[in-house]
Protein backbone atom coordinates (compact mmCIF):
# COMPACT_ATOMS: atom_id res chain seq x y z
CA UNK A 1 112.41 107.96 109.51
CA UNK A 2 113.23 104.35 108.89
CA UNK A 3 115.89 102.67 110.75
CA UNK A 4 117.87 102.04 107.66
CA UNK A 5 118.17 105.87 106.80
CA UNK A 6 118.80 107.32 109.82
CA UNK A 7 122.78 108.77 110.78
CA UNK A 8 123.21 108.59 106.57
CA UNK A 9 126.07 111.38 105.88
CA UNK A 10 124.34 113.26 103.14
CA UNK A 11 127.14 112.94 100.65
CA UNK A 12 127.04 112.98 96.53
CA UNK A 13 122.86 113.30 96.03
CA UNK A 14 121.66 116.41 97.86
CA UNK A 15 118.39 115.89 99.94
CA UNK A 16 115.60 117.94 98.56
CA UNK A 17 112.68 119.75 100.10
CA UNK A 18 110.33 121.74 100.47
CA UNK A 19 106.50 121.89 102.52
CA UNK A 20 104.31 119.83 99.79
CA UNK A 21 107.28 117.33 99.98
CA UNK A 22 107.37 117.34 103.73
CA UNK A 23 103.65 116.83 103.81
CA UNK A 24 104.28 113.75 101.70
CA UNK A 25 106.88 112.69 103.67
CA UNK A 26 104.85 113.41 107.24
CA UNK A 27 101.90 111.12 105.37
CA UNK A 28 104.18 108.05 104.68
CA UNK A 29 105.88 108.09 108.03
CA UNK A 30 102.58 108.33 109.63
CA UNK A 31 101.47 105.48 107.82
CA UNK A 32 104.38 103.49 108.81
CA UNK A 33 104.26 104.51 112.35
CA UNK A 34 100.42 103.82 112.92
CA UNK A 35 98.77 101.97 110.18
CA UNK A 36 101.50 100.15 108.49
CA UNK A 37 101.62 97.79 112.30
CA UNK A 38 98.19 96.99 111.80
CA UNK A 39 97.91 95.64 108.52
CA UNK A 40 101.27 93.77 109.08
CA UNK A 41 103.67 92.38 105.91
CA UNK A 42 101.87 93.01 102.79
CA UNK A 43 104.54 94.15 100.56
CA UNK A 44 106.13 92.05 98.28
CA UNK A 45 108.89 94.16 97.65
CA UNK A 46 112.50 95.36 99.91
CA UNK A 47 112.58 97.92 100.87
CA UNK A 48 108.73 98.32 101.55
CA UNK A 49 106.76 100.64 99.49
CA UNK A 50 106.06 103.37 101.72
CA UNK A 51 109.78 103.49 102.32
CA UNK A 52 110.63 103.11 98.58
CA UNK A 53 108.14 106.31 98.26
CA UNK A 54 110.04 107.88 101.47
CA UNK A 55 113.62 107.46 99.07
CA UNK A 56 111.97 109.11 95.80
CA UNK A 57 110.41 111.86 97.91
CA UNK A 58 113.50 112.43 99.58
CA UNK A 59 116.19 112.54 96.67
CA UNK A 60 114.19 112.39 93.62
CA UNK A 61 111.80 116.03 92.26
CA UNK A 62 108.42 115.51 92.67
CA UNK A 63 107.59 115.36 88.93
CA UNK A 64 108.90 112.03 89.19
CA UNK A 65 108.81 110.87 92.87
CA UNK A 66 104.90 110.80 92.72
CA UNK A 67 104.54 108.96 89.02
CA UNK A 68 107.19 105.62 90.48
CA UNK A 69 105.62 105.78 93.94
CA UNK A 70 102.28 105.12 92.56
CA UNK A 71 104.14 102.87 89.88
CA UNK A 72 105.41 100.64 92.90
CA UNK A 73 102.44 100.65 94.47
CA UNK A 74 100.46 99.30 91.36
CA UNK A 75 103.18 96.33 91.37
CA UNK A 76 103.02 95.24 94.70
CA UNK A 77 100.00 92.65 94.44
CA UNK A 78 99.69 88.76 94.54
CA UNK A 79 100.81 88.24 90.38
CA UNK A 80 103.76 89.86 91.10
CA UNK A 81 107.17 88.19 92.43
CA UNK A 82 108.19 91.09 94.58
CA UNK A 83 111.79 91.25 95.55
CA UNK A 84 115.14 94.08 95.91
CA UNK A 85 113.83 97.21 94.10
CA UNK A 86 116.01 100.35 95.47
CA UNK A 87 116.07 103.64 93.60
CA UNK A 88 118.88 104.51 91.27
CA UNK A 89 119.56 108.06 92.12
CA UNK A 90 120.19 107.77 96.49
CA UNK A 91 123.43 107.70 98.06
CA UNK A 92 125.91 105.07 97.78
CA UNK A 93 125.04 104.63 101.52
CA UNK A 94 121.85 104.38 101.80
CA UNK A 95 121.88 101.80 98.99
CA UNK A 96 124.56 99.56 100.87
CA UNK A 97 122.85 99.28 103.77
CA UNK A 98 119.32 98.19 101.81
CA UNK A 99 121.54 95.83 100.24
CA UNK A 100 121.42 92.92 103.24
């Protein structure tokens, strides 16, 4: 998981799941682990998109989880500014400690 959301008291937002979620999720962390390294700093955006997509997957239901992940990803080129996008619905927690 990313170092930001780890020891997170699951408090107001209950965590969802569920196995096609946890597939998702095992994708995106692989992809941070192992590919994200090699391609280095491409995202314009904080927190990165494959952890953006790791917050929607994680709190949001999939119906709308996969439609802003792919909207996020779509954004994050050269004609766009970039900068602090967190999700609305997360814990209070998670979103203070994004908020550097």
């Amino acid at each position: 998981m990313h170092p930001h959301f780890h020891n997170i008291p699951e408090t107001e937002i209950p965590r969802r799941w569920g196995p096609f979620r946890s597939m998702i999720l095992t994708f995106i962390r692989l992809y941070q682990k192992y590919l994200s390294p090699i391609l280095g700093r491409q995202c314009r955006f904080y927190p990165t998109c494959s952890s953006y997509a790791e917050l929607l997957f994680m709190y949001y239901p999939l119906w709308v989880a996969i439609p802003k992940s792919l909207d996020r990803i779509v954004r994050c080129n050269p004609y766009n500014p970039g900068g602090l996008d967190i999700p609305e619905k997360i814990p209070e927690e998670i979103k203070k400690s994004l908020q550097l």
